[in-house]
N, C-alpha and C. Protein backbone atom coordinates (compact mmCIF):
# COMPACT_ATOMS: atom_id res chain seq x y z
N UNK A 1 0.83 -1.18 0.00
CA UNK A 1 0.00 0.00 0.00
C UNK A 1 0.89 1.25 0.00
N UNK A 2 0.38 2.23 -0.78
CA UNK A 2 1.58 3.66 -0.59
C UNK A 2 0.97 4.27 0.31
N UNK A 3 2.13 4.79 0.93
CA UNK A 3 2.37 5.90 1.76
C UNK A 3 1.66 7.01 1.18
N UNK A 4 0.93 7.71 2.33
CA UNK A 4 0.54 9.14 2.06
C UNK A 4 0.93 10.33 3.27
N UNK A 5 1.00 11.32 2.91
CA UNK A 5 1.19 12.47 3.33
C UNK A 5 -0.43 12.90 4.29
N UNK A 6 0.24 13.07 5.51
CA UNK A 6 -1.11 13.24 6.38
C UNK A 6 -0.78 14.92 7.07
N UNK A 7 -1.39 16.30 6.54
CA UNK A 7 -0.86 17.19 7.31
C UNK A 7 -1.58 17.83 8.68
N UNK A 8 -1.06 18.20 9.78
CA UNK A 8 -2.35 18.29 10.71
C UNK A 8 -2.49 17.41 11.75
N UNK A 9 -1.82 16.00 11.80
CA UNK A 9 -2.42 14.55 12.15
C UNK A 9 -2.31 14.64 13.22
N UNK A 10 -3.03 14.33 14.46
CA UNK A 10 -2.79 14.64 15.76
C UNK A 10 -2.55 13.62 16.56
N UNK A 11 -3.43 11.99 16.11
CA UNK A 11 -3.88 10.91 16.50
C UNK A 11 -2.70 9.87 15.70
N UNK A 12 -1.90 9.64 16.74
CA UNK A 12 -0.77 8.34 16.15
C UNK A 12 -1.29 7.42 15.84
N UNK A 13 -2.25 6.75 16.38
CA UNK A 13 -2.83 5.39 15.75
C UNK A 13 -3.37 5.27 14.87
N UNK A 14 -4.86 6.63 14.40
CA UNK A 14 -5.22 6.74 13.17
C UNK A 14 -3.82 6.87 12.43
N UNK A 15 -2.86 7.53 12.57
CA UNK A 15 -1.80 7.88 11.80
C UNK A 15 -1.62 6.58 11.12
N UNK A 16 -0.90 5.91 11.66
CA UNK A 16 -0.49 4.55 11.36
C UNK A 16 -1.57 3.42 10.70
N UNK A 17 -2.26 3.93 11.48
CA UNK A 17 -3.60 2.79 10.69
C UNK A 17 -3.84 3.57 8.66
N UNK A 18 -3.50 4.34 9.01
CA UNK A 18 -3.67 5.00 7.40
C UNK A 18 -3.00 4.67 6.71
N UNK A 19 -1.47 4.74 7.67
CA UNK A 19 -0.48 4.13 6.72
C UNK A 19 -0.05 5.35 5.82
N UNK A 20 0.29 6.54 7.21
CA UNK A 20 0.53 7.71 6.58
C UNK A 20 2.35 7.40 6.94
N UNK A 21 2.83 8.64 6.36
CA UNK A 21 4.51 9.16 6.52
C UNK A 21 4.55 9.10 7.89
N UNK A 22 5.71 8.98 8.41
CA UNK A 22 5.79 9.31 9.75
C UNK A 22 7.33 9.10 9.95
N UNK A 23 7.85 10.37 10.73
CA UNK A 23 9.10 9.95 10.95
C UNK A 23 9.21 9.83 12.08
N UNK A 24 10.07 8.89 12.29
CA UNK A 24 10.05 7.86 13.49
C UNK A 24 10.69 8.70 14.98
N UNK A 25 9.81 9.39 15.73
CA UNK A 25 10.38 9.67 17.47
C UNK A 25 10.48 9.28 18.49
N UNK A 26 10.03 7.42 18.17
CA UNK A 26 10.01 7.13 19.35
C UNK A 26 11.35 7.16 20.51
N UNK A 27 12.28 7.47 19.79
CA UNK A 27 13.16 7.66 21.03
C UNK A 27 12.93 8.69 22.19
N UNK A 28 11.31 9.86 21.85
CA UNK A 28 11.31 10.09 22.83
C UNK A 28 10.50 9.14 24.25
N UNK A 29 10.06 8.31 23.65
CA UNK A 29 9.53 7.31 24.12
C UNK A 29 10.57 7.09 25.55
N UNK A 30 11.92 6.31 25.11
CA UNK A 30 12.68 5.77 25.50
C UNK A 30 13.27 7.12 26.57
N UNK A 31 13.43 7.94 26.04
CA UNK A 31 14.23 9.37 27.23
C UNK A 31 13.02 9.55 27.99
N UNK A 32 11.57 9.69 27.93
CA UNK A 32 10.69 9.92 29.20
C UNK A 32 10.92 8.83 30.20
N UNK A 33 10.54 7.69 29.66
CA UNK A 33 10.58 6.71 30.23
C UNK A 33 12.35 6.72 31.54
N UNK A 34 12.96 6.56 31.01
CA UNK A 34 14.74 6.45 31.64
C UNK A 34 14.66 8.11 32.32
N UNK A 35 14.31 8.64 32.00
CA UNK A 35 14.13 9.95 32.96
C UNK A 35 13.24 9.82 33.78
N UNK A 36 12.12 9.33 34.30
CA UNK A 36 11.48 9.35 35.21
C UNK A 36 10.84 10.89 36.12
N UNK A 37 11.37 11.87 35.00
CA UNK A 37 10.68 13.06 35.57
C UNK A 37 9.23 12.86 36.62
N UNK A 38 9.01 13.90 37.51
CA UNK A 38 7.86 13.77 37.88
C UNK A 38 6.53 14.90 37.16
N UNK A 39 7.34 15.73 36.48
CA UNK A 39 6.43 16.30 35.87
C UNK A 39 7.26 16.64 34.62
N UNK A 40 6.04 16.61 33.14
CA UNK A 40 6.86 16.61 31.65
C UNK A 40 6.37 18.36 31.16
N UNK A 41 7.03 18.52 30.97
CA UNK A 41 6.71 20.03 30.13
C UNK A 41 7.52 20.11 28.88
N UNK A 42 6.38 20.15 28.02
CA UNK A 42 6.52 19.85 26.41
C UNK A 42 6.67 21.06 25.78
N UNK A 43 7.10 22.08 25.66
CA UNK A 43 7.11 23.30 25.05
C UNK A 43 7.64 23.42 23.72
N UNK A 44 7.06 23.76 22.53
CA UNK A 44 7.43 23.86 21.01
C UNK A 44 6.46 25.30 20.15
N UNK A 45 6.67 25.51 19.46
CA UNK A 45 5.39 26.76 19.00
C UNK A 45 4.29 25.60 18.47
N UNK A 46 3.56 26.45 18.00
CA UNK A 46 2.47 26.12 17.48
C UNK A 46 2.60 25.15 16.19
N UNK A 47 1.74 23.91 16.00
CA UNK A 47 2.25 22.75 14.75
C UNK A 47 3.45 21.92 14.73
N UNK A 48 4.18 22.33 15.62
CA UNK A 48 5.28 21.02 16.14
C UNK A 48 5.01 19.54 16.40
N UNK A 49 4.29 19.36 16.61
CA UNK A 49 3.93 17.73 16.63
C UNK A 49 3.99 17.72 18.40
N UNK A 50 3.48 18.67 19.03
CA UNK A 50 3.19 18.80 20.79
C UNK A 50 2.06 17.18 20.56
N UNK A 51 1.17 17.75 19.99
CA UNK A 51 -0.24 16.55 20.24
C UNK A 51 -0.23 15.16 19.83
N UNK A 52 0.85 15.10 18.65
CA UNK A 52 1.43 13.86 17.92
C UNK A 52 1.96 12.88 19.12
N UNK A 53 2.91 13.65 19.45
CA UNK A 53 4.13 13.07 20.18
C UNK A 53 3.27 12.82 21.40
N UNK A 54 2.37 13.44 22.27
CA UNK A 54 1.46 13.07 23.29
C UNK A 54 0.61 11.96 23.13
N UNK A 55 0.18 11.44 21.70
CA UNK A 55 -0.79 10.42 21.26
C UNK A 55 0.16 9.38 21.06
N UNK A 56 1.70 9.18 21.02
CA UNK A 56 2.40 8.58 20.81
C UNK A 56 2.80 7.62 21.95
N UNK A 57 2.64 8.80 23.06
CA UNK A 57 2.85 7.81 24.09
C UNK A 57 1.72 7.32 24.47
N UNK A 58 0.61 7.91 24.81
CA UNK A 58 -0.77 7.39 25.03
C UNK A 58 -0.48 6.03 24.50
N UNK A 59 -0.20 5.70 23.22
CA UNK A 59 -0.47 4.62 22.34
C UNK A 59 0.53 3.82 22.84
N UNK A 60 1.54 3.93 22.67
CA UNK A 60 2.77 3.17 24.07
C UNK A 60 2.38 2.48 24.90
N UNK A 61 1.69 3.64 26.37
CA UNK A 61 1.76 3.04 27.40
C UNK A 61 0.29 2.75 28.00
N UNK A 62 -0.97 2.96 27.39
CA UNK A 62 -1.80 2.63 27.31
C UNK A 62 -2.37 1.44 27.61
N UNK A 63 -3.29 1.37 28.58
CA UNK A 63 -3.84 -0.62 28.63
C UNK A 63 -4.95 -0.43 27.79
N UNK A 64 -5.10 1.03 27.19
CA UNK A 64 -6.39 0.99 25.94
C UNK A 64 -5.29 0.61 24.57
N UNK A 65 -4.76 0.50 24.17
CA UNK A 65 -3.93 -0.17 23.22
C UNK A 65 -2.99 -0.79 23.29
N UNK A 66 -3.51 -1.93 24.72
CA UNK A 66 -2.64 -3.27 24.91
C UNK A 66 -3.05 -4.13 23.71
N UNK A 67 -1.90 -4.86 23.32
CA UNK A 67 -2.33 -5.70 22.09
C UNK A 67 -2.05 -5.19 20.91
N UNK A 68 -1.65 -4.15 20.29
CA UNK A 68 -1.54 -3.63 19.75
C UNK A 68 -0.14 -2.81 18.94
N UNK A 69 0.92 -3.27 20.04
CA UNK A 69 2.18 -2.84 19.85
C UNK A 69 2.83 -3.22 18.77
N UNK A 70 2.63 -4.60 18.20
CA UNK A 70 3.47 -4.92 16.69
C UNK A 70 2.63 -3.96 15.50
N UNK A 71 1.43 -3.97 15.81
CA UNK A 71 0.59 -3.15 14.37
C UNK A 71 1.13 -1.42 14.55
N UNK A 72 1.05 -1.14 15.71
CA UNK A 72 1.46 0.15 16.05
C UNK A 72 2.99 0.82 15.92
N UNK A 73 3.69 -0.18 16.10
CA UNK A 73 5.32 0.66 16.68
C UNK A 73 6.06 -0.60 16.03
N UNK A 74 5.84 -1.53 15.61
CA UNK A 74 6.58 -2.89 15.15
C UNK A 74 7.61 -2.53 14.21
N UNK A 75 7.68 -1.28 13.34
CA UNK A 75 8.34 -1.06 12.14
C UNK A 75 9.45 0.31 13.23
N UNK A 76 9.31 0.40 14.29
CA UNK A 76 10.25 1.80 14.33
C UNK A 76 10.75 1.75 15.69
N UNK A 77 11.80 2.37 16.29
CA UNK A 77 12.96 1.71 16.94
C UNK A 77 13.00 1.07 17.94
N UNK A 78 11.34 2.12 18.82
CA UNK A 78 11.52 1.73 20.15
C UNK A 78 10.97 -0.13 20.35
N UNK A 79 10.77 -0.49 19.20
CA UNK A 79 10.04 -1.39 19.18
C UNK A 79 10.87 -2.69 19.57
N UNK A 80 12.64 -2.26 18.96
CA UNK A 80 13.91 -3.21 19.13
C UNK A 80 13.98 -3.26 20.61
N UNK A 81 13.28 -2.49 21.16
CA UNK A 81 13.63 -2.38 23.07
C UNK A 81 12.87 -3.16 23.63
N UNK A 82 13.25 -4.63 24.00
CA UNK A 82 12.60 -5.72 24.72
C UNK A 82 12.26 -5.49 25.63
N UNK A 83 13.08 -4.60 26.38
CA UNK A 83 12.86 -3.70 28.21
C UNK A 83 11.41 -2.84 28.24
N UNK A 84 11.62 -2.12 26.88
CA UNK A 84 10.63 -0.79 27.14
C UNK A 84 9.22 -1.97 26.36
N UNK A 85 9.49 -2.33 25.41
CA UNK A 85 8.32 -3.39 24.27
C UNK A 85 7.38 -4.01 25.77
N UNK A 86 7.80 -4.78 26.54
CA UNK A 86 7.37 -5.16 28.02
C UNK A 86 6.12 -4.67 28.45
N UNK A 87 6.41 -2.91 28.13
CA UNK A 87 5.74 -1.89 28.86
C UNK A 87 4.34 -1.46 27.96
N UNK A 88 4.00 -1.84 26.32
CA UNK A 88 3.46 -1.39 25.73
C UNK A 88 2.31 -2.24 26.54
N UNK A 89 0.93 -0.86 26.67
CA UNK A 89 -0.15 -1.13 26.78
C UNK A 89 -0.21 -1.74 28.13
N UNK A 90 0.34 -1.32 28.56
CA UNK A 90 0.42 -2.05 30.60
C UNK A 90 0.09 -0.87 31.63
N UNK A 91 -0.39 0.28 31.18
CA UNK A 91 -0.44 1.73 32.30
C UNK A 91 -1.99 2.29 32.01
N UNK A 92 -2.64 2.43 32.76
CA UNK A 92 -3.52 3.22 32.93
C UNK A 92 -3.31 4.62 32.39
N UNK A 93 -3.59 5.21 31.58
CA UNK A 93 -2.97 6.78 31.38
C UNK A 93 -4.63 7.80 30.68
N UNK A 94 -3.91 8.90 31.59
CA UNK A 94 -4.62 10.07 31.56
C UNK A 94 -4.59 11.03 30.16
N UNK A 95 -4.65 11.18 29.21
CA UNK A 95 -4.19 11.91 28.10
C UNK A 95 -5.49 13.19 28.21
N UNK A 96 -4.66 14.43 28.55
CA UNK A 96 -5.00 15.50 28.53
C UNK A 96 -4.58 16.64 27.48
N UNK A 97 -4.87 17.40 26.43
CA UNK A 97 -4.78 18.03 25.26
C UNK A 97 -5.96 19.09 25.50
N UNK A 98 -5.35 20.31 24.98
CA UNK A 98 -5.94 21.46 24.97
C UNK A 98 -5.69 22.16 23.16
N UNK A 99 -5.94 21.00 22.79
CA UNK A 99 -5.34 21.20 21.15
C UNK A 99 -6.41 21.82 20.44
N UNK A 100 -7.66 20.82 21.02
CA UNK A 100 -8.91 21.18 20.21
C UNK A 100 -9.85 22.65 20.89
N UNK A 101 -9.03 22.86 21.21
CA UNK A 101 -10.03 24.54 22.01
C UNK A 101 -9.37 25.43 21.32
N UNK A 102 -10.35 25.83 20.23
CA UNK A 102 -9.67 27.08 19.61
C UNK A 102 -11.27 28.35 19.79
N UNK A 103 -11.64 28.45 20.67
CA UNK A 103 -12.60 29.38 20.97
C UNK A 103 -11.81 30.82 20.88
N UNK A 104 -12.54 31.77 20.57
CA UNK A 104 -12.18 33.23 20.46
C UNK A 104 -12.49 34.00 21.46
N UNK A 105 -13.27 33.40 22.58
CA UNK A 105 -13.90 34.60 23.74
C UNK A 105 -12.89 33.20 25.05
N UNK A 106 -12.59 34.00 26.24
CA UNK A 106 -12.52 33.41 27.24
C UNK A 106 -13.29 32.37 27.81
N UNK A 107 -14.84 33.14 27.84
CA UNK A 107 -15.56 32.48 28.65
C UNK A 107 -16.09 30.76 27.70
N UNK A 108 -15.62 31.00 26.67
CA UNK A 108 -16.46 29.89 25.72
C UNK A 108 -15.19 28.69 25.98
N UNK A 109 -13.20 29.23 25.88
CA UNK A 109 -12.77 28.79 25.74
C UNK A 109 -12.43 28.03 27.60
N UNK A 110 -12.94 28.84 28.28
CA UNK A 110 -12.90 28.22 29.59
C UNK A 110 -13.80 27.38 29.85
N UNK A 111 -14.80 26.94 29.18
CA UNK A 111 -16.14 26.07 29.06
C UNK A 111 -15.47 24.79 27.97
N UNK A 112 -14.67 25.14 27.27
CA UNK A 112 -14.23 23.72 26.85
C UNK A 112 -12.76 22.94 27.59
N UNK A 113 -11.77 24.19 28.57
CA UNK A 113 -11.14 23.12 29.46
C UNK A 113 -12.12 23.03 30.54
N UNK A 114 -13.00 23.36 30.65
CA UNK A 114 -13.45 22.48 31.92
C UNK A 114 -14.24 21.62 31.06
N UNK A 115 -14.45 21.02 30.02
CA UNK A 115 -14.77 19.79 29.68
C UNK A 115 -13.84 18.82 29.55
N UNK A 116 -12.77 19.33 29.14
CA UNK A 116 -11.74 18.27 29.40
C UNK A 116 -11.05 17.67 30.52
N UNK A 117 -11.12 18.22 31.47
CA UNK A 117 -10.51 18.19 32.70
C UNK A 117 -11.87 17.56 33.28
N UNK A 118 -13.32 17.68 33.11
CA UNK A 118 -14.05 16.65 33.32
C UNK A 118 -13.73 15.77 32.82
N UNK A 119 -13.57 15.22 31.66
CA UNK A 119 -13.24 13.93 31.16
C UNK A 119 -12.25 13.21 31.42
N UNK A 120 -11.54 13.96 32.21
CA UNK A 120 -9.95 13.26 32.97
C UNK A 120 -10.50 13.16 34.17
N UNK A 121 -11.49 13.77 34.74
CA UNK A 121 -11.96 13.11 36.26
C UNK A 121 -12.64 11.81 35.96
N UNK A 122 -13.56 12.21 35.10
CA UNK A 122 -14.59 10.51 34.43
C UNK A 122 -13.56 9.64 34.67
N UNK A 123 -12.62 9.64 33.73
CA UNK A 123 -11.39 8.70 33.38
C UNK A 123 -10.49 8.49 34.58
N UNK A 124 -9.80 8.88 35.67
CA UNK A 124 -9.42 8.56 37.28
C UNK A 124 -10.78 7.91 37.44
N UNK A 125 -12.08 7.90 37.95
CA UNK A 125 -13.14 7.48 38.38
C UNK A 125 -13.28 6.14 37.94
N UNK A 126 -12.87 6.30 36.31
CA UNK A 126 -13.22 4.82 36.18
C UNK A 126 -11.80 3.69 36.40
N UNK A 127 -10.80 4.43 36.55
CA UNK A 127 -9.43 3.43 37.14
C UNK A 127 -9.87 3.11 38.45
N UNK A 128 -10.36 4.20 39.72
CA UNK A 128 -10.25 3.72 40.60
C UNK A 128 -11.67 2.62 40.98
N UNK A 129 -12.31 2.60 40.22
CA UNK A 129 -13.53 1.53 40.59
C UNK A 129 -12.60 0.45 39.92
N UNK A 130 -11.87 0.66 38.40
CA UNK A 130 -10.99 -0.87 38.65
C UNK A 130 -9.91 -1.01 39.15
N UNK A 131 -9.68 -0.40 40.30
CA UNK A 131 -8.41 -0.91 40.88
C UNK A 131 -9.56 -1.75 41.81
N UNK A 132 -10.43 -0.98 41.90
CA UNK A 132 -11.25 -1.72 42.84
C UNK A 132 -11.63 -3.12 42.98
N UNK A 133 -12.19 -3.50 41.74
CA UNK A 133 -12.53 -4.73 41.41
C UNK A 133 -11.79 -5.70 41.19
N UNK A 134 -10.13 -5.00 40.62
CA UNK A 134 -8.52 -5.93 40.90
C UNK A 134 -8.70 -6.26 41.67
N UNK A 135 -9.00 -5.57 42.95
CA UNK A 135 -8.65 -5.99 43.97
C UNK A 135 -9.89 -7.02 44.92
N UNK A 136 -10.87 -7.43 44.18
CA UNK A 136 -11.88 -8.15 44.37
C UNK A 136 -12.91 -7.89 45.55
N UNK A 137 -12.50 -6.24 45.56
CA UNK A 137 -13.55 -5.60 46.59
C UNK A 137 -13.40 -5.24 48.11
N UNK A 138 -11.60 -6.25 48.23
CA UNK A 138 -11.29 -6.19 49.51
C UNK A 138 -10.55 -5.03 49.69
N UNK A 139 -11.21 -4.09 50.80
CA UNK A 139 -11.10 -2.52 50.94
C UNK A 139 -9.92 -2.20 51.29
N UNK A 140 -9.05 -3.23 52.02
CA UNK A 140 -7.60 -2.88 52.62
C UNK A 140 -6.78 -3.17 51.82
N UNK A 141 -7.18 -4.02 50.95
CA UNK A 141 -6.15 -4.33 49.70
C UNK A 141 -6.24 -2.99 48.53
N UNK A 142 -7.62 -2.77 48.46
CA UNK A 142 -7.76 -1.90 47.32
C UNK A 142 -7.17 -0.79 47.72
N UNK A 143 -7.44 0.25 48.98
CA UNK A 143 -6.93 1.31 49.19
C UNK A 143 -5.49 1.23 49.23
N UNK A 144 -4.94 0.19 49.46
CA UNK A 144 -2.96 -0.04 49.86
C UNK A 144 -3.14 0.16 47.75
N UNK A 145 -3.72 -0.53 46.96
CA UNK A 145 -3.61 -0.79 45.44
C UNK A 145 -3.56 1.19 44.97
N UNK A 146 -4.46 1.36 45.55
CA UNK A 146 -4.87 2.82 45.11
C UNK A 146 -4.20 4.04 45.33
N UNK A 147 -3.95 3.40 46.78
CA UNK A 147 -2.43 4.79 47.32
C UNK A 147 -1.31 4.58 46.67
N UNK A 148 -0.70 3.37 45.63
CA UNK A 148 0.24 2.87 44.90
C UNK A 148 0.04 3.52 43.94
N UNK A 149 -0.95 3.83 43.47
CA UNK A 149 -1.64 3.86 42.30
C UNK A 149 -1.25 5.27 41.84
N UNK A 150 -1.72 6.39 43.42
CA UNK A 150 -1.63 7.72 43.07
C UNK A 150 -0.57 8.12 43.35
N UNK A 151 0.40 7.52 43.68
CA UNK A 151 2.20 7.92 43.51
C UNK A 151 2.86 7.81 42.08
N UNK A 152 2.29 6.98 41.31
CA UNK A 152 2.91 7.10 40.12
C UNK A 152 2.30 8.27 39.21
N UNK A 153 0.98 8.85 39.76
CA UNK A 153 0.87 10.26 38.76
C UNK A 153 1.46 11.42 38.73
């Protein structure tokens, strides 16, 4: 199938599922990861691939695209990393983007991050009912699971 030119693309997986161009970053994959920062600050201007590279890891470390790592990343480097490969699709993750708010007034554009930042509470809400159920309901296990849980954010 040929390659096409995708400009704009925000979503790595549609990316790949298209079977668009893509040049290969996962090495930033590999430097977040081995850095262990506790907090990432992504700074680039505007159209840099900020939202790309954020959907990139989503798609990484994701247990919503466990299963998925040879169709996804199989052709590009980080994929040679048996250590990090381990990790695809094994994390609960939060993916937060302020990409799609292009409102012109304050008050409209402050009405769409607080929709997003609702949808990242939805999304914690629904990890911690399944840490819950990991943990088969037993409350001393789940809360020890859950206080584990909220050290790695």
């Amino acid at each position: 199938m040929k390659k096409t030119v995708s400009i704009g693309a925000q979503d790595f997986a549609k990316l790949r599922e298209q079977n668009c161009f893509y040049v290969d970053k996962t090495a930033l994959i590999r430097e977040w990861w081995e850095n262990r920062d506790d907090v990432t600050l992504i700074t680039r201007p505007r159209r840099f691939g900020k939202t790309l590279n954020m959907s990139m890891l989503e798609c990484f470390f994701s247990n919503k695209y466990a299963g998925r790592g040879e169709e996804l990343f199989g052709d590009l480097e980080i994929w040679k990393d048996e250590k990090l490969r381990a990790e695809q699709g094994q994390w609960p993750v939060v993916f937060l983007s302020f990409a799609g708010i292009k409102e012109t007034n304050c008050q409209d554009a402050l009405t769409g991050i607080k929709k997003q930042l609702t949808r990242c509470f939805q999304l914690l809400r629904f990890y911690k009912e399944y840490a819950y159920r990991k943990c088969g309901g037993h409350e001393q296990l789940y809360e020890r699971y859950y206080a584990q849980y909220l050290q790695q954010l």
